[in-house]
Protein backbone atom coordinates (compact mmCIF):
# COMPACT_ATOMS: atom_id res chain seq x y z
CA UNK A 1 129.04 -12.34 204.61
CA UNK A 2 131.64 -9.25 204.85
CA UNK A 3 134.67 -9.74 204.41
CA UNK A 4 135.73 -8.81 208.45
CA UNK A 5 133.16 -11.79 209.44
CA UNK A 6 135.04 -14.04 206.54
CA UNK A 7 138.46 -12.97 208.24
CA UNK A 8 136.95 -13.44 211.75
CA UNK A 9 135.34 -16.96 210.96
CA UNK A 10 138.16 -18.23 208.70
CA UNK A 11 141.04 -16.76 209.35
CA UNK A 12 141.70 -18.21 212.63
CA UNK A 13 141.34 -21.87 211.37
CA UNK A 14 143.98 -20.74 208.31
CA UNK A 15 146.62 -19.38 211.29
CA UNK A 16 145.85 -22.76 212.81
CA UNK A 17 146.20 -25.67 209.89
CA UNK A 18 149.95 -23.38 209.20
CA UNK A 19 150.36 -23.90 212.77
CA UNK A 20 149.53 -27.81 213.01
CA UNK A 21 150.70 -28.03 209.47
CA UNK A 22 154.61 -26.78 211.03
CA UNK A 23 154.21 -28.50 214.00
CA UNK A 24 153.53 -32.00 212.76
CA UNK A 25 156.15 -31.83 209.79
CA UNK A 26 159.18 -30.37 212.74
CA UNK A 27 158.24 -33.11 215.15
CA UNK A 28 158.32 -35.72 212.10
CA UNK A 29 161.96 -34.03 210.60
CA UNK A 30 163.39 -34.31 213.85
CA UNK A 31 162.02 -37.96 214.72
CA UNK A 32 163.13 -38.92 211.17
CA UNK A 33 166.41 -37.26 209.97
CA UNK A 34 167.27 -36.65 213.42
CA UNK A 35 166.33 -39.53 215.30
CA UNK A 36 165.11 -37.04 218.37
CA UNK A 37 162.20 -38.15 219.97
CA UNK A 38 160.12 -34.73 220.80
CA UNK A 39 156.69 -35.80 222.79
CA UNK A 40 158.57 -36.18 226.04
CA UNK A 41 154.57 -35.35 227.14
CA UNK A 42 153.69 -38.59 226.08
CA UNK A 43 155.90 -40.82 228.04
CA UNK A 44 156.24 -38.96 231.39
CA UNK A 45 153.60 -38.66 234.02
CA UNK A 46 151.28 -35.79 233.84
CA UNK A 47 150.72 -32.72 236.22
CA UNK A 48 147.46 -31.61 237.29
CA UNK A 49 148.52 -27.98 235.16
CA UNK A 50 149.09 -30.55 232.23
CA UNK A 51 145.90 -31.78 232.42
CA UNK A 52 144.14 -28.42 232.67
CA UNK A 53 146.69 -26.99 229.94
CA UNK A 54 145.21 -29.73 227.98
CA UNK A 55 141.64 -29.26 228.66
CA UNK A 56 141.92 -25.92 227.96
CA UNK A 57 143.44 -26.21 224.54
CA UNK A 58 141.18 -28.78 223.53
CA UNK A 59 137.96 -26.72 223.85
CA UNK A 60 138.97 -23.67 222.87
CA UNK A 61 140.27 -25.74 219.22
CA UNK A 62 136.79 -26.79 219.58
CA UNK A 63 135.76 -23.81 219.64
CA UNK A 64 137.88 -22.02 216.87
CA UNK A 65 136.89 -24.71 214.79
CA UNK A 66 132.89 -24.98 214.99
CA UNK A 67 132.04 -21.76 215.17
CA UNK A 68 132.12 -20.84 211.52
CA UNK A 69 129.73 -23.55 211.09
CA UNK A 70 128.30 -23.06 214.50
CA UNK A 71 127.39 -19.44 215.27
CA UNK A 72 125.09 -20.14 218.02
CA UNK A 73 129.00 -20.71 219.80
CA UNK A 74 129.33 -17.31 219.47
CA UNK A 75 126.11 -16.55 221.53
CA UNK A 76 126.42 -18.95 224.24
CA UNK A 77 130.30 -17.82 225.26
CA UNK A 78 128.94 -14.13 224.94
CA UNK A 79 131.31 -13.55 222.02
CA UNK A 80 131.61 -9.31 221.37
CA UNK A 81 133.03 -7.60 218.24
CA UNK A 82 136.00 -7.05 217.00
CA UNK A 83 137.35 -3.86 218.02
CA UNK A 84 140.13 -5.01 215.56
CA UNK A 85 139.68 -8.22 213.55
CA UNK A 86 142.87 -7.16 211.68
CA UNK A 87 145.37 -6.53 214.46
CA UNK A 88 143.74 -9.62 216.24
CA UNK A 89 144.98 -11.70 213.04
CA UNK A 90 147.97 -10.10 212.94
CA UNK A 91 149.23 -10.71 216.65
CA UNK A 92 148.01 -14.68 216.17
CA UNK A 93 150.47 -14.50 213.12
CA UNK A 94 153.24 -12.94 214.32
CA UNK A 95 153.16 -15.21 217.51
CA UNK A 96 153.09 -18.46 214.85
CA UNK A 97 156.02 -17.17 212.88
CA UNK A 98 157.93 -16.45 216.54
CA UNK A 99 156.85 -20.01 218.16
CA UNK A 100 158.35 -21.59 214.41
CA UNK A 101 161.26 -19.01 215.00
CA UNK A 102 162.01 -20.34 218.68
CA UNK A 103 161.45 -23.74 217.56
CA UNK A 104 164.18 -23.93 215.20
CA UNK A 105 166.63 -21.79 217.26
CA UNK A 106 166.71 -25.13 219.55
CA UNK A 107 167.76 -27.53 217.09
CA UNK A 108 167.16 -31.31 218.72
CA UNK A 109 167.02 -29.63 222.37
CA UNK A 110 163.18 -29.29 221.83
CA UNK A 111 160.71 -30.97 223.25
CA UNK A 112 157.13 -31.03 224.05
CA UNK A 113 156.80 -31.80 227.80
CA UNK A 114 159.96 -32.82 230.26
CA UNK A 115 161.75 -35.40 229.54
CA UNK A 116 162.55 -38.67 232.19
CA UNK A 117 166.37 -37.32 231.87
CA UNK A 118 168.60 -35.36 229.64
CA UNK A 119 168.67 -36.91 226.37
CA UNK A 120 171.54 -36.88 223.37
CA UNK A 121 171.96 -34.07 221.75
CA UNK A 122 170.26 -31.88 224.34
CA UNK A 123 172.01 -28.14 225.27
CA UNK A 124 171.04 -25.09 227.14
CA UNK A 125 170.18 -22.75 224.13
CA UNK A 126 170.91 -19.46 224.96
CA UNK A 127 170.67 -17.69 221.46
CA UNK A 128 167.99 -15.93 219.66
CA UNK A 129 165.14 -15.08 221.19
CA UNK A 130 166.21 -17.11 224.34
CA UNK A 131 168.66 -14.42 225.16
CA UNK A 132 165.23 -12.11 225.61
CA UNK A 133 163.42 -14.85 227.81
CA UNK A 134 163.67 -17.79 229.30
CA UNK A 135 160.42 -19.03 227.92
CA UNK A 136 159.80 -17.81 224.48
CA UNK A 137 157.80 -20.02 223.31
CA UNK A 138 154.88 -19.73 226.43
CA UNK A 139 155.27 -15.87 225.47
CA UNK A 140 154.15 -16.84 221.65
CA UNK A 141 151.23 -19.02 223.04
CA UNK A 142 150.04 -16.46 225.30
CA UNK A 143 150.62 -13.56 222.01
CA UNK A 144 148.49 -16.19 220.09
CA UNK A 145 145.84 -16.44 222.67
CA UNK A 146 145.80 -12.46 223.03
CA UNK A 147 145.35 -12.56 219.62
CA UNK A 148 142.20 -14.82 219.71
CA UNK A 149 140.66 -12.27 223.29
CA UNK A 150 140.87 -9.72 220.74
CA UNK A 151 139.46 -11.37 217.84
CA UNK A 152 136.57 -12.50 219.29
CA UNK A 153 136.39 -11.02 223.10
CA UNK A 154 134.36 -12.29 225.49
CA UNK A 155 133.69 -13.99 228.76
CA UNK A 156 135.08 -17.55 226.93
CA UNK A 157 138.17 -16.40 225.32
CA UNK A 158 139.44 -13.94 228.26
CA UNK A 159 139.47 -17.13 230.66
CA UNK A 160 141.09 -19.26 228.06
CA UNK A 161 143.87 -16.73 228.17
CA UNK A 162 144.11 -16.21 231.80
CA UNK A 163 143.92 -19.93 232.61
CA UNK A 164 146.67 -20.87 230.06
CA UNK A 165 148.59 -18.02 231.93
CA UNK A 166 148.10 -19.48 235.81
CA UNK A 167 148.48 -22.91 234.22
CA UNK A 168 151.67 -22.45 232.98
CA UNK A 169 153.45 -20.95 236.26
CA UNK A 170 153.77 -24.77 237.81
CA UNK A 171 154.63 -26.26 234.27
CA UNK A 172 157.33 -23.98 233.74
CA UNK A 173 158.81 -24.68 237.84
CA UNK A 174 159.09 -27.98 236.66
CA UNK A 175 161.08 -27.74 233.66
CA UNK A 176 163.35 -24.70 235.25
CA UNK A 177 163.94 -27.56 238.22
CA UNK A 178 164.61 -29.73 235.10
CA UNK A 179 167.33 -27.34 233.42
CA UNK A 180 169.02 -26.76 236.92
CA UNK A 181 169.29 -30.77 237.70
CA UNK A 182 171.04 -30.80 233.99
CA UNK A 183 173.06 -28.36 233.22
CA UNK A 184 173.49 -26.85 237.14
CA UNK A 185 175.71 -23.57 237.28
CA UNK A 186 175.45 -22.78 233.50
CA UNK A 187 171.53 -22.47 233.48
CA UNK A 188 171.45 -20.79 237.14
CA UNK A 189 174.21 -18.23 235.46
CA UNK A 190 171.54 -18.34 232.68
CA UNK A 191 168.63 -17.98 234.78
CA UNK A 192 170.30 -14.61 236.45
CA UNK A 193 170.74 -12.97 232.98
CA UNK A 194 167.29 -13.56 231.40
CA UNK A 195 164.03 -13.18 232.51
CA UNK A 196 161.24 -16.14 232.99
CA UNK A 197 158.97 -14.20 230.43
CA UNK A 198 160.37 -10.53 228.72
């Protein structure tokens, strides 16, 4: 096995245990030392985009995951090569490190889904990459997902992208109908300065 195919096949599952690795220990810091309760997801009701958002993520995973051990994956999603296996890991990295950086810059005001109602401790964050878009953290998972097209193009992976993409339009009217119910004039000033995506 060269080492491109070892990059292609492992690499992505690395970028991924750092992810879920982050992402488990920052829900568990915050529900811990600062008693914030993050998977709003799990105790509202679910959109039909929520649903599909979830579908989506959970076979693509699927797929990231087998196909090391799978590779007849790779044949029946039409899977191409690499033009560039290394800019392809790169982009999934960077858009990691940005998601982790976004996720920090909102301190106990993140959550996973929309909550019921505003809960303690909750602000419009305006800093950091927020003052570059309204959403950062939807432009990392779509970077991420680019990322993956790239890595291993195809048929598959293309829709996986451009489903997340249409899928997150509705998800994102709700929480920006959300924000405006909660903090009113400030995030519709907000709102006017920064764009939805970049």
């Amino acid at each position: 096995m060269s080492q491109v195919e070892m990059l292609t096949d492992f690499g992505p599952l690395a970028i991924m245990a750092a992810a879920l690795v982050w992402g488990f220990g920052r829900i568990l810091y915050l529900k811990l030392v600062q008693n914030v309760a993050v998977l709003s997801l799990l105790s509202a009701r679910k959109t039909r985009a929520e649903y599909g958002l979830g579908i989506i993520a959970f076979l693509s995973n699927i797929y990231i995951l087998l196909r090391p051990f799978l590779p007849v994956l790779d044949r029946w999603v039409e899977r191409q090569i690499s033009p560039a296996p290394y800019l392809a890991l790169g982009v999934m990295a960077f858009s990691i490190v940005l998601m982790i950086f976004c996720q920090i810059g909102m301190g106990k005001s993140w959550r996973i889904g929309v909550p019921q109602a505003a809960e303690e401790g909750q602000s419009l964050v305006a800093h950091g990459p927020y003052k570059h878009s309204r959403n950062p953290i939807y432009v990392a998972i779509l970077l991420y997902l680019a990322g993956i097209v790239l890595l291993l193009p195809g048929p598959f992976t293309l829709a996986v992208l451009l489903g997340t993409f249409l899928l997150l339009r509705p998800v994102i009217r709700r929480e920006e109908a959300f924000m405006e119910a909660t903090y009113g004039e400030e995030y519709r000033q907000y709102k006017q300065r920064v764009r939805r995506w970049i």
